[in-house]
C-alpha atoms as a PDB file:
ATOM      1  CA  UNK A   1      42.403  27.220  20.473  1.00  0.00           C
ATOM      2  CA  UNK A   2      40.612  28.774  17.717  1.00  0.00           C
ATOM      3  CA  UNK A   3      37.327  30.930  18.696  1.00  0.00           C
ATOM      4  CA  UNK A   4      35.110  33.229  16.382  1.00  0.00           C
ATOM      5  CA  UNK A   5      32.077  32.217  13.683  1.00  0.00           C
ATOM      6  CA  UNK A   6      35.236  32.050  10.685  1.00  0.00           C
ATOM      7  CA  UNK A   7      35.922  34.722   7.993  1.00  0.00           C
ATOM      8  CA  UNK A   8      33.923  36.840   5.915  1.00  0.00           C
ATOM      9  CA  UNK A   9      35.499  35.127   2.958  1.00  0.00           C
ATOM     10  CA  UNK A  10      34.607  31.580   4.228  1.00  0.00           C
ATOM     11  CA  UNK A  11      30.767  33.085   5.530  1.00  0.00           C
ATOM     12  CA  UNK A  12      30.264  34.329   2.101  1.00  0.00           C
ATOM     13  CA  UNK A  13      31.315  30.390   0.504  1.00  0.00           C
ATOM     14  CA  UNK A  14      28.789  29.037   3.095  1.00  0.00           C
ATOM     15  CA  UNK A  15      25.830  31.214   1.858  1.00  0.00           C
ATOM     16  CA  UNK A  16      26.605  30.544  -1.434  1.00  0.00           C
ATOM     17  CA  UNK A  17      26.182  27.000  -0.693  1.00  0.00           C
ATOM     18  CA  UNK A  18      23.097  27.520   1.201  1.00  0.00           C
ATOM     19  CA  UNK A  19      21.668  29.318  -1.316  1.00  0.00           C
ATOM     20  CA  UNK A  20      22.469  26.712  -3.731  1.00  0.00           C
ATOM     21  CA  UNK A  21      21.191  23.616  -1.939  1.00  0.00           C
ATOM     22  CA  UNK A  22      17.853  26.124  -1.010  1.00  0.00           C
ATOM     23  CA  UNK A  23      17.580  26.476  -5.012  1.00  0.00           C
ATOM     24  CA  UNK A  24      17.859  22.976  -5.959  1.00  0.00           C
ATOM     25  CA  UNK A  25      15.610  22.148  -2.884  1.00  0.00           C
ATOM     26  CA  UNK A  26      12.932  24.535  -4.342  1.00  0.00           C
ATOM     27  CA  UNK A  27      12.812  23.323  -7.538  1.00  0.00           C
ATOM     28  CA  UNK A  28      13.038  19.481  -6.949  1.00  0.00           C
ATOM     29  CA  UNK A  29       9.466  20.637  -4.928  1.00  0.00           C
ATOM     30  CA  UNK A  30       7.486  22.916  -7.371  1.00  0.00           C
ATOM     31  CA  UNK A  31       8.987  19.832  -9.820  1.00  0.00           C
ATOM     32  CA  UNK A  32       7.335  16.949  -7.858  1.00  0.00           C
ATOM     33  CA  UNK A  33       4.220  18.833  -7.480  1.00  0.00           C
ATOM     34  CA  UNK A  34       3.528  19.050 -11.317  1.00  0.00           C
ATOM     35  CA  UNK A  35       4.385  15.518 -11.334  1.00  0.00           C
ATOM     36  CA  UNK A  36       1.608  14.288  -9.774  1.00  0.00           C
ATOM     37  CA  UNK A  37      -0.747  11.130 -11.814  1.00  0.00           C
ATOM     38  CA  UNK A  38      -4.362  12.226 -12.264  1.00  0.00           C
ATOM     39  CA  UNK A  39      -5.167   9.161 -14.113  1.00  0.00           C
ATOM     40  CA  UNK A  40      -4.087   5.739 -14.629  1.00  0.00           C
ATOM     41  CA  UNK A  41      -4.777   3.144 -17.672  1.00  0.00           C
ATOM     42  CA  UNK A  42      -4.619  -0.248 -16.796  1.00  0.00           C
ATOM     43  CA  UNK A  43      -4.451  -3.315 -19.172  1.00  0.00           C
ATOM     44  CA  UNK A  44      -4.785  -7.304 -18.928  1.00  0.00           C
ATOM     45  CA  UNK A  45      -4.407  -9.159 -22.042  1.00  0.00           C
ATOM     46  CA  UNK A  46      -3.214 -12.590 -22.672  1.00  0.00           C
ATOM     47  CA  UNK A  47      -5.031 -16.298 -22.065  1.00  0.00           C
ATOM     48  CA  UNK A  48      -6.977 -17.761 -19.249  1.00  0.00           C
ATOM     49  CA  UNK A  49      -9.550 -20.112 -19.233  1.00  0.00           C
ATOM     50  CA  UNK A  50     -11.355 -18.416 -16.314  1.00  0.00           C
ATOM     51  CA  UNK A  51     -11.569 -14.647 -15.105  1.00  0.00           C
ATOM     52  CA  UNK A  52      -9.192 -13.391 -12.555  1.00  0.00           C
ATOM     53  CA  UNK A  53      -9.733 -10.915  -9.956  1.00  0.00           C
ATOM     54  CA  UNK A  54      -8.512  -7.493 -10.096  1.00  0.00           C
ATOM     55  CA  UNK A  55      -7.644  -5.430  -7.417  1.00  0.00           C
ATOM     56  CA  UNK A  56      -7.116  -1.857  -7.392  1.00  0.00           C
ATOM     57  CA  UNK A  57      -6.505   1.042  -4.557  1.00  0.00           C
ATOM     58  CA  UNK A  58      -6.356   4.529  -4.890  1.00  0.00           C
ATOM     59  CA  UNK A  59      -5.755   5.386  -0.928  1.00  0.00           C
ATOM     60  CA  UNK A  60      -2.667   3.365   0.360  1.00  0.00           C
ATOM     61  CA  UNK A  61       0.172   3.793   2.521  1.00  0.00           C
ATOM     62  CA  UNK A  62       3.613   2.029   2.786  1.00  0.00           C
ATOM     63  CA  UNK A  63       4.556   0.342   5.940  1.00  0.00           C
ATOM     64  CA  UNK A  64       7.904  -0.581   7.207  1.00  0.00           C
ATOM     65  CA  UNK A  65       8.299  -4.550   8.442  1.00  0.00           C
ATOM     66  CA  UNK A  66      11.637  -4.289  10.670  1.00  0.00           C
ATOM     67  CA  UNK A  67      11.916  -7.732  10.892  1.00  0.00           C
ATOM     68  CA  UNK A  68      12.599  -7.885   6.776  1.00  0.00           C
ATOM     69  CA  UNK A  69      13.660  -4.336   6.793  1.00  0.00           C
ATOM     70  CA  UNK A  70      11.400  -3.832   3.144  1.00  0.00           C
ATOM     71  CA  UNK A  71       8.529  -1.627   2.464  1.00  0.00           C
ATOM     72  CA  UNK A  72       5.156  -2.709   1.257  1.00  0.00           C
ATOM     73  CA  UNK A  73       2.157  -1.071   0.084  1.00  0.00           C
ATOM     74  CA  UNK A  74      -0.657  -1.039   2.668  1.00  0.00           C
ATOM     75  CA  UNK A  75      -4.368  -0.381   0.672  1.00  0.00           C
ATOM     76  CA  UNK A  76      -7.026   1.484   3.003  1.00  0.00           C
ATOM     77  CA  UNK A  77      -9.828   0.856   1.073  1.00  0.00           C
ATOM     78  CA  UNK A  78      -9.923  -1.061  -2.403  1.00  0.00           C
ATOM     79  CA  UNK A  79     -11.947  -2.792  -5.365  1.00  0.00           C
ATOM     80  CA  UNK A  80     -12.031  -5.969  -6.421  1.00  0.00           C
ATOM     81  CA  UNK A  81     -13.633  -7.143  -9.353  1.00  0.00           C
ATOM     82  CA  UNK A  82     -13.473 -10.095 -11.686  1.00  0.00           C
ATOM     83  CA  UNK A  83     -12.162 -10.429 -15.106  1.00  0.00           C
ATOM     84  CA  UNK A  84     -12.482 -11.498 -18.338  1.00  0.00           C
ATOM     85  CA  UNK A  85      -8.988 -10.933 -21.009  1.00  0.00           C
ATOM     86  CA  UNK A  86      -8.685  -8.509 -22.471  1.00  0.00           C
ATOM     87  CA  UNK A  87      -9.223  -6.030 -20.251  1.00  0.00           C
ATOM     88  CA  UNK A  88      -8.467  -2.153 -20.368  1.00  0.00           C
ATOM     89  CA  UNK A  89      -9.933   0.724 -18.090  1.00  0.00           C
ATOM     90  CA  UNK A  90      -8.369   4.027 -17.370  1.00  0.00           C
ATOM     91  CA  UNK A  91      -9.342   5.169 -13.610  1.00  0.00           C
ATOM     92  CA  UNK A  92      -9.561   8.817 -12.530  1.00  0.00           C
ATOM     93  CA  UNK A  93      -6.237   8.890  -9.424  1.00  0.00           C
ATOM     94  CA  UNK A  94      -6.407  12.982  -9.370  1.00  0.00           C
ATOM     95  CA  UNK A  95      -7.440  12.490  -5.252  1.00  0.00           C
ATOM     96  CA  UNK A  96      -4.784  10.456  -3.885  1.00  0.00           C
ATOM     97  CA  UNK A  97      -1.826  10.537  -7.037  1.00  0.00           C
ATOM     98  CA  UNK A  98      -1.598   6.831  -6.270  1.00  0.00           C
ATOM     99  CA  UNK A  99      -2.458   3.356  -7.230  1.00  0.00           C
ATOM    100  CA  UNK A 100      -2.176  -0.153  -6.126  1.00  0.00           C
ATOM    101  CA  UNK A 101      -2.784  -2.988  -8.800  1.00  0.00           C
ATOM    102  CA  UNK A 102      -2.651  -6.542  -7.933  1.00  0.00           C
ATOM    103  CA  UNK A 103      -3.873  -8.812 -10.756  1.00  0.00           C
ATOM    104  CA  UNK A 104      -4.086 -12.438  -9.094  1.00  0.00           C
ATOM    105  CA  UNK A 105      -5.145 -15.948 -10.221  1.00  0.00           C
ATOM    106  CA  UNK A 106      -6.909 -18.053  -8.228  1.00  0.00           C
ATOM    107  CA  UNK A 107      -7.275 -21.246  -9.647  1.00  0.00           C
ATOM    108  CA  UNK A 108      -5.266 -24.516 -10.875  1.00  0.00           C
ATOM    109  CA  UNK A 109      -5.442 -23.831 -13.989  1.00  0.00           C
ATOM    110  CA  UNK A 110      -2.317 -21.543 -15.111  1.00  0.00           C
ATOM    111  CA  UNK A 111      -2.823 -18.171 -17.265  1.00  0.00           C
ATOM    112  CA  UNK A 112      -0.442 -16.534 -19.259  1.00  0.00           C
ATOM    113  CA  UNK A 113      -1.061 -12.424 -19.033  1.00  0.00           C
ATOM    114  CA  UNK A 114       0.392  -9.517 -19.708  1.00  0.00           C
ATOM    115  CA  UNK A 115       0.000  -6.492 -17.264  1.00  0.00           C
ATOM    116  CA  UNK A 116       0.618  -2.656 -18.527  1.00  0.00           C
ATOM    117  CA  UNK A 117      -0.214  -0.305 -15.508  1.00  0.00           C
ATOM    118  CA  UNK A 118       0.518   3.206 -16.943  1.00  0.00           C
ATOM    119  CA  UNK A 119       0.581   6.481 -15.067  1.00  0.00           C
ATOM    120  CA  UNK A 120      -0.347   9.891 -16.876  1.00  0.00           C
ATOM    121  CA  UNK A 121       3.094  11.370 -15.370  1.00  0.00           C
ATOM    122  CA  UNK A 122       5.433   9.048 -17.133  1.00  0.00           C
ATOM    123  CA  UNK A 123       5.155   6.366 -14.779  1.00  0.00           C
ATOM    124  CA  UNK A 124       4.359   2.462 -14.855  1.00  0.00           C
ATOM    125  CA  UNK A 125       4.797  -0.968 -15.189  1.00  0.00           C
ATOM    126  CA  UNK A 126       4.661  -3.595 -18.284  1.00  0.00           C
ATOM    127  CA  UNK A 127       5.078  -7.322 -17.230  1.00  0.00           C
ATOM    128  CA  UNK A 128       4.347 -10.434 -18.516  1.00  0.00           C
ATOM    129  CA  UNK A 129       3.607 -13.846 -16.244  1.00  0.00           C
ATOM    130  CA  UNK A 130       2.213 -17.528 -16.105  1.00  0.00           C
ATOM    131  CA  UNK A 131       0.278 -17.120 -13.173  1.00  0.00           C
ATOM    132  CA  UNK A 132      -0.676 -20.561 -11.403  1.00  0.00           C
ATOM    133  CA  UNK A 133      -2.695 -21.387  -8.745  1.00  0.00           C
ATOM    134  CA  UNK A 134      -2.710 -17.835  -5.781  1.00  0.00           C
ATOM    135  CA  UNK A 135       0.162 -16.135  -8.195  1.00  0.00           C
ATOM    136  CA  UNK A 136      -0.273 -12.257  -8.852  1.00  0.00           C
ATOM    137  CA  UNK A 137       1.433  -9.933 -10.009  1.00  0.00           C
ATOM    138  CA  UNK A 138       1.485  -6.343  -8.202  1.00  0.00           C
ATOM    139  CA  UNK A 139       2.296  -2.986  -9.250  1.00  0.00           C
ATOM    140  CA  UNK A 140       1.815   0.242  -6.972  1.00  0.00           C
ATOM    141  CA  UNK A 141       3.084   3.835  -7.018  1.00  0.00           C
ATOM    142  CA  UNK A 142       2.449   6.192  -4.012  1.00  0.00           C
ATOM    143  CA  UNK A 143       2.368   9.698  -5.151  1.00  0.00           C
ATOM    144  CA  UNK A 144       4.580  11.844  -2.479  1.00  0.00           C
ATOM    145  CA  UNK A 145       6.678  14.925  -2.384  1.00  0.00           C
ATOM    146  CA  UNK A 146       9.381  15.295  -0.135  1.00  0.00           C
ATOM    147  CA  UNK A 147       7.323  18.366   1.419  1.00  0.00           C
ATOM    148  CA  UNK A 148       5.157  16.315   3.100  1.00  0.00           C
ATOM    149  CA  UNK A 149       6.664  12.524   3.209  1.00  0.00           C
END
């Protein structure tokens, strides 16, 4: 039976190794930090012979559903508006870092969009749908860092 806290040799390997994860650990944060989305530019274009309705969110969560074991965005407050295509508005996200987009279609009549959601960090989404009666498509992107998430 073997007792003592190991070598100096194999203490000195551990700190190394410590002080190597501690490094990448440190930089990953101050990384995330100046990755954070101040503002966000979002544009509809395509055909539809009515407006659809818009809905954005700038303070959201994401839940857990254990029955399906997935994620999904969870908006605390939101706006909903109605458009006319084309559409393009950049929004101000410097509070939160985060935004919900859920472009929907509520009528019989199909349209055929295009949806660009694009993030000042490098982030985003560009998608293009026939969207019949109660479709939507929905984009979101929850700003956290692993120091606080």
């Amino acid at each position: 039976m073997r007792k003592g806290r190991g070598s100096v040799a194999s203490w000195g390997r551990r700190a190394a190794v410590a002080l190597a994860l501690l490094t990448v650990s440190a930089c990953s944060l101050a990384t995330d930090a100046d990755d954070i989305p101040t503002s966000v530019r979002v544009r509809v274009e395509g055909t539809s012979p009515h407006q659809l309705t818009l809905v954005t969110a700038m303070d959201l969560y994401e839940e857990y559903n254990l029955s399906t074991g997935e994620m999904r965005p969870v908006a605390v407050t939101s706006d909903t508006v109605l458009i006319t295509l084309p559409f393009d508005q950049t929004m101000d996200i410097s509070s939160t870092g985060s935004i919900y987009v859920e472009l929907r279609n509520y009528e019989v009549a199909a349209a055929t969009v295009r949806l660009r959601v694009e993030l000042d960090n490098g982030e985003g989404d560009d998608r293009t749908a026939t969207l019949s009666d109660n479709a939507a498509l929905v984009y979101y992107f929850i700003f956290t860092d692993y120091s606080y998430r």
